[in-house]
Protein backbone atom coordinates (compact mmCIF):
# COMPACT_ATOMS: atom_id res chain seq x y z
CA UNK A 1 4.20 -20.63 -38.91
CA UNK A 2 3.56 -17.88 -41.31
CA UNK A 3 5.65 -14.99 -40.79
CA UNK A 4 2.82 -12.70 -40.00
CA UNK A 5 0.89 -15.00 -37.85
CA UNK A 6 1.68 -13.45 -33.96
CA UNK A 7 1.28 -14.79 -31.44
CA UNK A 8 1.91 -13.86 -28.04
CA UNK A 9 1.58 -12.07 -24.63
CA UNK A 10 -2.38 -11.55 -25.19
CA UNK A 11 -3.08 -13.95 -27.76
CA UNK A 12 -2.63 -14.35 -31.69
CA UNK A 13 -3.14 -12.81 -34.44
CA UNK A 14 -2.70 -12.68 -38.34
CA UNK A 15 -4.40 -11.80 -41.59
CA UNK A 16 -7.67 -12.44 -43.03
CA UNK A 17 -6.65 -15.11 -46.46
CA UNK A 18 -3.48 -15.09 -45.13
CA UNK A 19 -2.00 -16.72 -41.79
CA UNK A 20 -5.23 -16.73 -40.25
CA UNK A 21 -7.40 -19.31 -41.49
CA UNK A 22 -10.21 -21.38 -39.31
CA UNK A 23 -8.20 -23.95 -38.80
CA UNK A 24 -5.73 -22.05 -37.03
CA UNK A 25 -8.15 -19.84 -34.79
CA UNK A 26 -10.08 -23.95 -34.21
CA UNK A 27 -6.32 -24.76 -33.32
CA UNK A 28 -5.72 -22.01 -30.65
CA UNK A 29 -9.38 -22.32 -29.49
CA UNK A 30 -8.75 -25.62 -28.40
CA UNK A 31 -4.94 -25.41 -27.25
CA UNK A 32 -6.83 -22.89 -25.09
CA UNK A 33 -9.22 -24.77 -23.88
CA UNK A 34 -7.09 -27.49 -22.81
CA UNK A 35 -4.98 -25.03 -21.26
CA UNK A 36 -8.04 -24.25 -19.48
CA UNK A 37 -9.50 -28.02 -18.28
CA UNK A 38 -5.40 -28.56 -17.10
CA UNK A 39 -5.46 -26.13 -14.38
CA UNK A 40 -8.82 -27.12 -13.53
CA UNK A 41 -9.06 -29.08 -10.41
CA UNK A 42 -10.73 -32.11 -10.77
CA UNK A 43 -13.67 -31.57 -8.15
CA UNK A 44 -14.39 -27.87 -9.64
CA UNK A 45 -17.00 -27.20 -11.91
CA UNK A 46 -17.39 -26.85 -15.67
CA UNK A 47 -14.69 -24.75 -17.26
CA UNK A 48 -16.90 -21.28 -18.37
CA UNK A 49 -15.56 -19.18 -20.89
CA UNK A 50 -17.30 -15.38 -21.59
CA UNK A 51 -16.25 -14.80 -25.33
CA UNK A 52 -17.23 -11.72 -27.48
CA UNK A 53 -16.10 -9.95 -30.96
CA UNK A 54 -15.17 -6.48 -32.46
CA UNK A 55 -17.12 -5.48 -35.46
CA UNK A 56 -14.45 -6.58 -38.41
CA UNK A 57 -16.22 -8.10 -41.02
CA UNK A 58 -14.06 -11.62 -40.53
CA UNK A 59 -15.36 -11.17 -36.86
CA UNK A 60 -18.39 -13.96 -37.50
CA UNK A 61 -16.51 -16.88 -38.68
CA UNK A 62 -13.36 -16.21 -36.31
CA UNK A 63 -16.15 -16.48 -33.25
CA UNK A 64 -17.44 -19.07 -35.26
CA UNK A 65 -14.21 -21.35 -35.30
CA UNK A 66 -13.36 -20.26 -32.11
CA UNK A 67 -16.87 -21.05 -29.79
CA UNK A 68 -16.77 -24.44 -31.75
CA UNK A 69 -13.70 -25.23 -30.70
CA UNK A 70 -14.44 -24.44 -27.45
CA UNK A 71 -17.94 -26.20 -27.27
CA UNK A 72 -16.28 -29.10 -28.52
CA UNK A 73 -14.06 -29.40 -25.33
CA UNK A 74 -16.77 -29.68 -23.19
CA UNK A 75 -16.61 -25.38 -21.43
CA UNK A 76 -19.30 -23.51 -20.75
CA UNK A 77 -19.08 -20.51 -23.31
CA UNK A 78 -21.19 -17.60 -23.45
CA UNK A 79 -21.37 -15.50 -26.50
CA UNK A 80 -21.62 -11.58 -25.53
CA UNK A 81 -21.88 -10.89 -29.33
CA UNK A 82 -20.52 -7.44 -31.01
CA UNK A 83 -18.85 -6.19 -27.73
CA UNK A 84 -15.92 -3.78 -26.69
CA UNK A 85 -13.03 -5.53 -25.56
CA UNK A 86 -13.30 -3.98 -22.07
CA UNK A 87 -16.68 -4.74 -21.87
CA UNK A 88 -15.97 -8.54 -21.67
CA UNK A 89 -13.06 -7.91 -19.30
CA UNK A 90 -15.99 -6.90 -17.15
CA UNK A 91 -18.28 -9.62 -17.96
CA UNK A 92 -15.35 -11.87 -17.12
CA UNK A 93 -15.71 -10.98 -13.37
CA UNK A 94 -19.56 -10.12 -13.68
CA UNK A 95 -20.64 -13.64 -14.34
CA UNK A 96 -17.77 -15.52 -12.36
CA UNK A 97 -15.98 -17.26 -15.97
CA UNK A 98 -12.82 -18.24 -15.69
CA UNK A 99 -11.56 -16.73 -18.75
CA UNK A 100 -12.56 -14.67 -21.71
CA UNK A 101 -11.61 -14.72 -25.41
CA UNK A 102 -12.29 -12.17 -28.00
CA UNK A 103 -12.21 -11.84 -31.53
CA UNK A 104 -10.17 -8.62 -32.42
CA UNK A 105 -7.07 -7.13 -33.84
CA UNK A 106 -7.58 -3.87 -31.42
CA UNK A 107 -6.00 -1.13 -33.76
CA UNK A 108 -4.51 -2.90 -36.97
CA UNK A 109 -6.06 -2.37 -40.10
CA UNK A 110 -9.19 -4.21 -41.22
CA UNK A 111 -7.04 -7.25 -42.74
CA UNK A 112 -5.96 -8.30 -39.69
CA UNK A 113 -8.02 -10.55 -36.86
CA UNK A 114 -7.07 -12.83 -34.00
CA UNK A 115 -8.34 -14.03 -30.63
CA UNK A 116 -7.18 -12.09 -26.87
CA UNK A 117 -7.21 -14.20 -23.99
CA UNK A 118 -8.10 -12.99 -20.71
CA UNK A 119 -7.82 -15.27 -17.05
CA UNK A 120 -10.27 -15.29 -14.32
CA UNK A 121 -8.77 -12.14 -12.99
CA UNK A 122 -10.18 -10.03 -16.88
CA UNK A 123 -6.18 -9.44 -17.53
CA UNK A 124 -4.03 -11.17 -20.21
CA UNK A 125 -2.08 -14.28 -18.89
CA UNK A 126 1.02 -13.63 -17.20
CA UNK A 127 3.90 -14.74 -19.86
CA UNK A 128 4.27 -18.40 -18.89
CA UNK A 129 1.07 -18.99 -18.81
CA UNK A 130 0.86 -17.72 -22.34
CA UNK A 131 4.00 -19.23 -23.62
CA UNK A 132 2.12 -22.60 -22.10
CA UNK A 133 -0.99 -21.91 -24.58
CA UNK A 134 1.22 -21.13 -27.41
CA UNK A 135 3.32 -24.76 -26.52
CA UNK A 136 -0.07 -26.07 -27.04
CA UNK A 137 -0.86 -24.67 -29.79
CA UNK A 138 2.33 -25.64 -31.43
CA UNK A 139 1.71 -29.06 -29.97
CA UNK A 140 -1.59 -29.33 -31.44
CA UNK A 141 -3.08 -30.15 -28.13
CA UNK A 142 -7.02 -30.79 -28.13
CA UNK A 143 -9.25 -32.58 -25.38
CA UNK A 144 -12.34 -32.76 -26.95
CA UNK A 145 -15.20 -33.67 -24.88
CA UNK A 146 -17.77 -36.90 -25.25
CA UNK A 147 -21.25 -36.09 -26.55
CA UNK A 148 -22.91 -36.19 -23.11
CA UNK A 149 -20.42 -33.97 -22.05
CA UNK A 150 -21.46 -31.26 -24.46
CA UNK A 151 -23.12 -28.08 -23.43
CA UNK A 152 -25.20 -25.34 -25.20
CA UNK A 153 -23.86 -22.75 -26.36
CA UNK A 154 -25.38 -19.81 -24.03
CA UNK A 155 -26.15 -15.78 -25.31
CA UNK A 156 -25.94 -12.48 -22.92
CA UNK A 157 -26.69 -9.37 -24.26
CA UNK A 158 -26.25 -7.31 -21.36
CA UNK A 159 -22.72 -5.89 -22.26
CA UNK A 160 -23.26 -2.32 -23.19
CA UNK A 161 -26.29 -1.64 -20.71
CA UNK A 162 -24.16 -2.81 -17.61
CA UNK A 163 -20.63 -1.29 -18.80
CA UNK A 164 -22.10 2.44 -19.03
CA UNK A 165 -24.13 1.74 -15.85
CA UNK A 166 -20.56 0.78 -13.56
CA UNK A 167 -19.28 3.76 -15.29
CA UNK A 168 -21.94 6.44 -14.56
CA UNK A 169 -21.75 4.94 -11.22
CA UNK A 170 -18.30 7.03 -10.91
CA UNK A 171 -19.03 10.36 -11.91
CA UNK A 172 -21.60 13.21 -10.77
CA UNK A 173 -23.56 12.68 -13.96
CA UNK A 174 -26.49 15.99 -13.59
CA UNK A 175 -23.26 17.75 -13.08
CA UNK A 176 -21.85 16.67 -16.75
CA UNK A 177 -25.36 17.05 -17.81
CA UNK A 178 -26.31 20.46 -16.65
CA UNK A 179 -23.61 21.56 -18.99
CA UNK A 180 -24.66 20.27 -22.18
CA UNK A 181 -21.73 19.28 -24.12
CA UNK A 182 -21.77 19.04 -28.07
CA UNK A 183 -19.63 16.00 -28.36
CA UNK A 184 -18.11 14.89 -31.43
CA UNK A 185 -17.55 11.50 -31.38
CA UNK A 186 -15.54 9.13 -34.31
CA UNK A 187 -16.15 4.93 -33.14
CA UNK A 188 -14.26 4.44 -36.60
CA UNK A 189 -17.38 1.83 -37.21
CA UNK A 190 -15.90 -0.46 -34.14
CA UNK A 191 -17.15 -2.29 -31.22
CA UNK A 192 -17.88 1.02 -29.01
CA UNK A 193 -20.68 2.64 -31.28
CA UNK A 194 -23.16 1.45 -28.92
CA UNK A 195 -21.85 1.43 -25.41
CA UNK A 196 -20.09 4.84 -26.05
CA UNK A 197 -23.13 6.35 -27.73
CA UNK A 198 -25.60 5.36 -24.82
CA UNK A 199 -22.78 6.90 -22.06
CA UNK A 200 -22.52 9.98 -23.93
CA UNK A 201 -26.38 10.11 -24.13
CA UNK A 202 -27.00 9.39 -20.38
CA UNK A 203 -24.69 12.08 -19.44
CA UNK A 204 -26.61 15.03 -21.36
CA UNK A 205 -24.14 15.38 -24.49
CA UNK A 206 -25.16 16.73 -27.50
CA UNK A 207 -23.86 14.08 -30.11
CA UNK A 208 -22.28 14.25 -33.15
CA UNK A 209 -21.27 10.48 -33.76
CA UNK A 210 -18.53 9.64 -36.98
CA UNK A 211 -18.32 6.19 -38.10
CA UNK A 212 -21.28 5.00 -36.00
CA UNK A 213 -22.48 1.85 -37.78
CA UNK A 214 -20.97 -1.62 -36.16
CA UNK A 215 -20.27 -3.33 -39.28
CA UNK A 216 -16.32 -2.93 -39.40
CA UNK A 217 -15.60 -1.07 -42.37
CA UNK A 218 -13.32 1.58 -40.77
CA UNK A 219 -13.68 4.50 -43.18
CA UNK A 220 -9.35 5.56 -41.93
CA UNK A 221 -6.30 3.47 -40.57
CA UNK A 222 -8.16 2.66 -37.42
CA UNK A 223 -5.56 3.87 -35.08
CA UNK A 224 -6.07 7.26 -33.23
CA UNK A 225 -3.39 8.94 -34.07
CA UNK A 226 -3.28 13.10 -35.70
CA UNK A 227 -2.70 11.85 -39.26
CA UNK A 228 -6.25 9.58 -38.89
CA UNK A 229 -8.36 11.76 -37.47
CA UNK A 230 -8.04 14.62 -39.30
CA UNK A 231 -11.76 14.23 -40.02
CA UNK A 232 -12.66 14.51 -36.62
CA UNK A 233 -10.88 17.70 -36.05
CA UNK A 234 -12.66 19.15 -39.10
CA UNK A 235 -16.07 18.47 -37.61
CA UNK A 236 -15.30 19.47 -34.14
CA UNK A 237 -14.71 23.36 -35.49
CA UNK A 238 -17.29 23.18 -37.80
CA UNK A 239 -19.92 22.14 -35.04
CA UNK A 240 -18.32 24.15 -32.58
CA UNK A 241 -18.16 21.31 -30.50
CA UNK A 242 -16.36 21.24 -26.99
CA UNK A 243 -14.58 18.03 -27.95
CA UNK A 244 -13.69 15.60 -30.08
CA UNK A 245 -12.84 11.79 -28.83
CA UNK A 246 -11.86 9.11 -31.09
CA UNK A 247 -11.69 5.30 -30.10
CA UNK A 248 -9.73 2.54 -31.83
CA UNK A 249 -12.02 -0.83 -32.98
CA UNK A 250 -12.30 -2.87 -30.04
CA UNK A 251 -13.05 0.51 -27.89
CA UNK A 252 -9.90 -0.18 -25.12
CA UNK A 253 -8.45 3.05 -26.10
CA UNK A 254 -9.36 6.72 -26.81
CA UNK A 255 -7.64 9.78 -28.72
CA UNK A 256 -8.96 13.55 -27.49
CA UNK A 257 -9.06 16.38 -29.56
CA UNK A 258 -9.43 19.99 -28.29
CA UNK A 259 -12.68 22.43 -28.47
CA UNK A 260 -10.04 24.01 -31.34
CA UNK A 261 -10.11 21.02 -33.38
CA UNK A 262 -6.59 20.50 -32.22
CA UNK A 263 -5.27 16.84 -31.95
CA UNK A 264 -4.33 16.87 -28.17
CA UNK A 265 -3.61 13.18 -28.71
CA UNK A 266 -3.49 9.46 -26.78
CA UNK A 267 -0.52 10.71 -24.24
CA UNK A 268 -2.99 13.40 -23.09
CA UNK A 269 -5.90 10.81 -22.04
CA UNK A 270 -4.61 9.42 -19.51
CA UNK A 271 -2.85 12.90 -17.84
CA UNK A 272 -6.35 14.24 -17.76
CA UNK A 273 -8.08 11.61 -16.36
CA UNK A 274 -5.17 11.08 -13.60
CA UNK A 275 -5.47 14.91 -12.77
CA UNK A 276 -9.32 13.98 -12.52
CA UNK A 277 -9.13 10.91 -10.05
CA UNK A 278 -6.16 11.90 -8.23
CA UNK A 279 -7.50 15.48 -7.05
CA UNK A 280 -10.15 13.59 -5.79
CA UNK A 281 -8.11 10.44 -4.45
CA UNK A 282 -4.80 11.16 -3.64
CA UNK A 283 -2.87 7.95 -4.19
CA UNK A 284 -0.63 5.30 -7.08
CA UNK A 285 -0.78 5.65 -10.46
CA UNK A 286 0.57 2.83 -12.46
CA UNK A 287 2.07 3.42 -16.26
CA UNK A 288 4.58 1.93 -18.38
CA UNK A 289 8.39 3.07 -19.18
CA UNK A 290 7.66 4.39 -22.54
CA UNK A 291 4.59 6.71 -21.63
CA UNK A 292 5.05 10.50 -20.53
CA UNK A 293 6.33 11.94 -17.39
CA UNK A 294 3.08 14.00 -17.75
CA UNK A 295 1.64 11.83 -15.29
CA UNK A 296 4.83 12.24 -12.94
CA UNK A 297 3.80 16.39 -13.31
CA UNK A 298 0.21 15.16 -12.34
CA UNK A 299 0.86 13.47 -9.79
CA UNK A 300 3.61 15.42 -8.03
CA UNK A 301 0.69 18.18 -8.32
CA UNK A 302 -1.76 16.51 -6.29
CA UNK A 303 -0.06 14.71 -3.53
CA UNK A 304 0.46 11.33 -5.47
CA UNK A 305 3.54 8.84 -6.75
CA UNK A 306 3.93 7.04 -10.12
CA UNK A 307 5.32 3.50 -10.47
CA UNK A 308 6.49 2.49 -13.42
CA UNK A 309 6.20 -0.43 -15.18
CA UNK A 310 7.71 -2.81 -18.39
CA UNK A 311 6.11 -2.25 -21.40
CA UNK A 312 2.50 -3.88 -21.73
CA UNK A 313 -1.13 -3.49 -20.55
CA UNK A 314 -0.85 -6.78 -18.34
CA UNK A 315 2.40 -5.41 -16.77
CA UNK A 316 0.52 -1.85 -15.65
CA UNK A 317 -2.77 -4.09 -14.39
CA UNK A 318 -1.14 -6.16 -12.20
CA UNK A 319 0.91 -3.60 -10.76
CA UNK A 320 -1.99 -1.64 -10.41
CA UNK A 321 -3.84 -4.61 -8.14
CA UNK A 322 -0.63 -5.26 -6.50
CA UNK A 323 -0.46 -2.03 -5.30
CA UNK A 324 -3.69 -0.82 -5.06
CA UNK A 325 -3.16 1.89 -7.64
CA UNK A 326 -6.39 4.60 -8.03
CA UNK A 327 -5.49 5.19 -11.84
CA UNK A 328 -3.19 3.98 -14.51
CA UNK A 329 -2.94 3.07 -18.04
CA UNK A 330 -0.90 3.84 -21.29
CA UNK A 331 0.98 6.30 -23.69
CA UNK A 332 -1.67 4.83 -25.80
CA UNK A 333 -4.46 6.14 -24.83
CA UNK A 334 -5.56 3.36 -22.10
CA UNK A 335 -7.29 4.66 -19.18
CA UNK A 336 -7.48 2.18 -16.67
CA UNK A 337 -9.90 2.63 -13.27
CA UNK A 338 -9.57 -0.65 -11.84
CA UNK A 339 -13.02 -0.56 -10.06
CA UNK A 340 -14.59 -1.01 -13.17
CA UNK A 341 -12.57 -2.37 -15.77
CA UNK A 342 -8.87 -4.14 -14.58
CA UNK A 343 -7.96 -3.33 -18.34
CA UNK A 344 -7.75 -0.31 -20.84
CA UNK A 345 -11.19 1.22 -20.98
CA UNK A 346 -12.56 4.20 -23.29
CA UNK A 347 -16.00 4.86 -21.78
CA UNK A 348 -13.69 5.51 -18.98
CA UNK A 349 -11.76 7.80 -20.24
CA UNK A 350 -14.73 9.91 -22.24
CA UNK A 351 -16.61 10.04 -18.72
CA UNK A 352 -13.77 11.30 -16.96
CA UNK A 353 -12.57 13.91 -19.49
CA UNK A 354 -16.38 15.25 -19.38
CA UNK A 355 -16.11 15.51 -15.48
CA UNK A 356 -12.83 16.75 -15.47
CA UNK A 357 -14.31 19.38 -17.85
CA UNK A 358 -17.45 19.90 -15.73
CA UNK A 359 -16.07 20.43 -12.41
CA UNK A 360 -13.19 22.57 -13.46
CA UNK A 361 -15.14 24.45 -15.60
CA UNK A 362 -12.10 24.76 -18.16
CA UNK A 363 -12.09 23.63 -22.00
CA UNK A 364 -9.87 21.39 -23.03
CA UNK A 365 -7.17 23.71 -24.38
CA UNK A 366 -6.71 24.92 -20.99
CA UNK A 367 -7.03 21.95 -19.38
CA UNK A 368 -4.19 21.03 -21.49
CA UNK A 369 -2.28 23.84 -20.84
CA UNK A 370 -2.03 23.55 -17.21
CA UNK A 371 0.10 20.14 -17.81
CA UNK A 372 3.19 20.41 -18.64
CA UNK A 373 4.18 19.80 -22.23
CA UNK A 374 6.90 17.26 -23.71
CA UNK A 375 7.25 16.25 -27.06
CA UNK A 376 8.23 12.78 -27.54
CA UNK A 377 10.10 11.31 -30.65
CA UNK A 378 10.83 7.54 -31.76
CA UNK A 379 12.60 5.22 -33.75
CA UNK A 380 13.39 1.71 -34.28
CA UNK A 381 16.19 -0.52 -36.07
CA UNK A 382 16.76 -3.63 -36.63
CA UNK A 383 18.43 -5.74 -34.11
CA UNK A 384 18.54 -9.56 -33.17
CA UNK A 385 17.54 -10.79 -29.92
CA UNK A 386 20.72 -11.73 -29.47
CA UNK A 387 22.39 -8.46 -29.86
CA UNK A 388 20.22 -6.47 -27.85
CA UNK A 389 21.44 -7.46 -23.94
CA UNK A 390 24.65 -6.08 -25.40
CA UNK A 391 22.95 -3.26 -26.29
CA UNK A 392 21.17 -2.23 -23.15
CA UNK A 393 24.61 -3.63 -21.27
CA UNK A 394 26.08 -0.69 -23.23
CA UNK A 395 23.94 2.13 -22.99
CA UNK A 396 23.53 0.82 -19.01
CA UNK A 397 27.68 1.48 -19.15
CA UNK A 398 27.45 4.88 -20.82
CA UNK A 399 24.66 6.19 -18.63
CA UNK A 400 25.84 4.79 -15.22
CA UNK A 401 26.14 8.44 -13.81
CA UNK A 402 22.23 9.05 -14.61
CA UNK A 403 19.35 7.43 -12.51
CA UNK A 404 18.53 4.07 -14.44
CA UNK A 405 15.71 1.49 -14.94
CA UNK A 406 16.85 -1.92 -16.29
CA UNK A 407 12.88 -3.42 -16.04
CA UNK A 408 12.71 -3.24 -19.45
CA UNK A 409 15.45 -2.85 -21.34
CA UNK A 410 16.96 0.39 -19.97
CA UNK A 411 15.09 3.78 -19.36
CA UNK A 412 17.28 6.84 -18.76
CA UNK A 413 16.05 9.22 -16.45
CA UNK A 414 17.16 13.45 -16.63
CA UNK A 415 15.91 16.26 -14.64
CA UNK A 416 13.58 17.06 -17.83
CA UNK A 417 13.66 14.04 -20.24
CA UNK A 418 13.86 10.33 -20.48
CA UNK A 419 14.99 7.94 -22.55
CA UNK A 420 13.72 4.46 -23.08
CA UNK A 421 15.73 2.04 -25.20
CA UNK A 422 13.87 -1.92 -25.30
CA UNK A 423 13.82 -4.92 -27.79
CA UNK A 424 10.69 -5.34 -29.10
CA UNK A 425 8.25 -8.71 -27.86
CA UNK A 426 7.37 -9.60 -31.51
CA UNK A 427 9.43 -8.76 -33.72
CA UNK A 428 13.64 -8.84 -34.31
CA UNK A 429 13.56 -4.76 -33.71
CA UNK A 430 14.89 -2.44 -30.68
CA UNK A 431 13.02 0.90 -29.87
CA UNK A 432 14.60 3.86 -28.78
CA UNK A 433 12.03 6.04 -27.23
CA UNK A 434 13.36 9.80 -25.65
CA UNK A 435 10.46 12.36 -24.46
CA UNK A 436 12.33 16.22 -23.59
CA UNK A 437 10.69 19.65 -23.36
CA UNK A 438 11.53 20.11 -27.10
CA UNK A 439 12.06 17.74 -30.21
CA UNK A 440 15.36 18.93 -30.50
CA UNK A 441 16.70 17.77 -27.13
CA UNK A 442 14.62 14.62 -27.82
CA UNK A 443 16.62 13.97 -30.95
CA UNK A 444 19.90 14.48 -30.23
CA UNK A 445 18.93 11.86 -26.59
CA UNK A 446 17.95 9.38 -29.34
CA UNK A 447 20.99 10.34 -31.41
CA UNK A 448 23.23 9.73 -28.56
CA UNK A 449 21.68 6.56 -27.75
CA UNK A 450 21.65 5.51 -31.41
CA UNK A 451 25.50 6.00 -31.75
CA UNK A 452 26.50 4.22 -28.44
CA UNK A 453 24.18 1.24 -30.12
CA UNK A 454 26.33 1.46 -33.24
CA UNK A 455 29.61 1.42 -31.68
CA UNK A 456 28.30 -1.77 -29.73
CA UNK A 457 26.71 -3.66 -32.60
């Protein structure tokens, strides 16, 4: 396998005249598929598959070699087209499929491509089922079908329309309208020009949209983080604008910048949108180890409890439905509402911003400064699978005094910090992650970890 062909949790992925060539996307298609047709029972009916793309210029012949694959084994497949990656989460439950690819490298630059897999329930297998596709795939495992077993493939273009629709359904839109918002808006030329566009439109913004053509060129490193958006923070001040929102190229996740043209950054999304739904319904949130205890502050302030989970969207999401969470998501900038979207969603998280906005009647920068603010700092080395249980074992050791979370890896909890030390899913690396009040404290609880690593390894 070529070293920079991934594959795992969610799917694979690799570069474009590199690792990732149509015969490898055929090859997972149909390891897939027969993953699929297995768990099948026998009296059930034909295997449907909902399967959509991000806008990356490879995107055509990855769906290409993909849907064929899949058409050859006999499933049902329905092509949604140029579509966000949450948007065929939904689709997956709106038309009854049981499962849904797309074609996307979410944030990596525009070399990379690959294909997500999502089960009946719109989340990401659960890891053995996804080490069983990858066995497959490895296997070279293919059940093509017979001729008269062969369907059509089938087109829905109903995406966009019905994803802004379930979201306007949760939020007083005349109230966000009445107000009027210039909104500046960078879709970094992805798969959430048009769905994002047409939300911000319905809910009375005044748009000023960046990167707006769905054709894949990303005109920055597609990630929304402060050192890619620096364009966006320009054109907030110079429109005046009340805020800036950036998305990455399959539109799951969304950066915020203030009315200032201040970066306020992924961490923040889903702290405002939690103070949003959780003033209004009390209840769970759901978030990883590694993401702020900004949503702890949130919380605490309105009556509610966190639960924490191992790193990974499909670790928050089914904690989330296990426990009937109201809101969750990611340090990433993943806003999950599980009535609409059981998976990182940026139309969610613009609409609720805007409402937070509306009903509070605050900007963002004050918005911001009612949450309390942590600065978090991280690092990585290299380590070996191997040699990271001896690791965490260690650090577990030196911090038995402190309250401790062995999920995943080993978090560190203090009265104002955390630390988060975990070996990395993909890649022969450990993280140390530590979020304090200051950088300084934050440091020196990653230079403390760091050293007790050293003296291990």
């Amino acid at each position: 396998m070529p070293s920079d062909l991934m594959i795992g949790i969610s799917g694979m992925r690799g570069t474009i005249g590199g690792s990732l060539t149509p015969l490898v996307v055929s090859r997972m298609a149909a390891a897939f598929a027969a993953f699929l047709k297995a768990r099948q029972p026998p009296d059930a009916a034909r295997v449907k598959v909902v399967f959509g793309r991000d806008t990356r210029p490879s995107g055509t012949w990855v769906r290409d070699a993909a849907v064929s694959a899949l058409l050859a084994s006999g499933l049902e497949v329905i092509d949604l087209d140029v579509v966000s990656t949450p948007g065929v989460a939904m689709m997956v439950r709106h038309l009854g499929a049981d499962a849904g690819v797309i074609a996307t490298a979410s944030h990596n630059p525009i070399e990379w491509n690959g294909l997500k897999f999502l089960n009946r329930d719109a989340v990401a297998p659960p890891p053995a089922d996804a080490q069983a596709i990858a066995d497959l795939y490895h296997g070279n495992h293919a059940h093509y079908a017979l001729v008269e077993n062969l369907l059509p493939l089938r087109r829905d273009a109903q995406t966009h329309a019905l994803h802004v629709k379930r979201v306007l359904d949760h939020v007083d839109v005349l109230g966000i309208s009445s107000r009027r918002y210039k909104v500046v808006l960078d879709s970094v030329n992805g798969a959430g020009c048009v769905s994002a566009a047409t939300l911000l439109g319905k809910l009375g913004c005044q748009l000023v949209h960046l990167n707006s053509t769905p054709d894949g060129r990303f005109p920055h490193d597609p990630e929304p983080t402060e050192k890619n958006l620096i364009s966006l923070s320009d054109e907030v001040r110079r429109h005046h604008a009340a805020v800036g929102f950036a998305q990455d190229p399959d539109a799951d996740r969304l950066a915020v910048v203030d009315e200032n043209g201040a970066y306020v950054g992924e961490e923040y999304s889903l702290a405002l949108c939690a103070k949003w739904i959780l003033s209004r319904r009390p209840g769970l949130a759901v978030t990883n180890l590694s993401s702020s205890r900004m949503l702890d502050d949130v919380a605490a302030a309105h009556n509610s409890r966190v639960l924490r989970t191992p790193v990974g969207e499909t670790n928050v999401v089914q904690a989330m439905l296990a426990n009937g969470a109201v809101i969750g998501g990611e340090g990433n900038g993943g806003v999950i509402d599980p009535r609409i979207v059981p998976g990182r969603d940026s139309l969610v998280a613009i609409a609720y911003v805007l409402q937070l906005m509306a009903a509070s009647n605050l900007s963002i920068s004050q918005l911001v400064a009612q949450i309390p603010r942590y600065q978090i700092v991280k690092t990585k080395f290299p380590c070996r699978r191997e040699d990271a249980q001896r690791a965490v074992e260690a650090l577990k050791s030196h911090y038995a005094s402190e309250k401790i979370d062995t999920q995943d890896g080993i978090r560190v909890d203090f009265p104002l910090a955390w630390l988060h030390a975990r070996p990395s899913n993909t890649e022969p690396i450990m993280r140390i992650i530590a979020e304090a009040p200051d950088r300084l404290k934050a440091e020196k609880l990653i230079g403390d970890a760091q050293a007790v690593v050293n003296a291990t390894l």
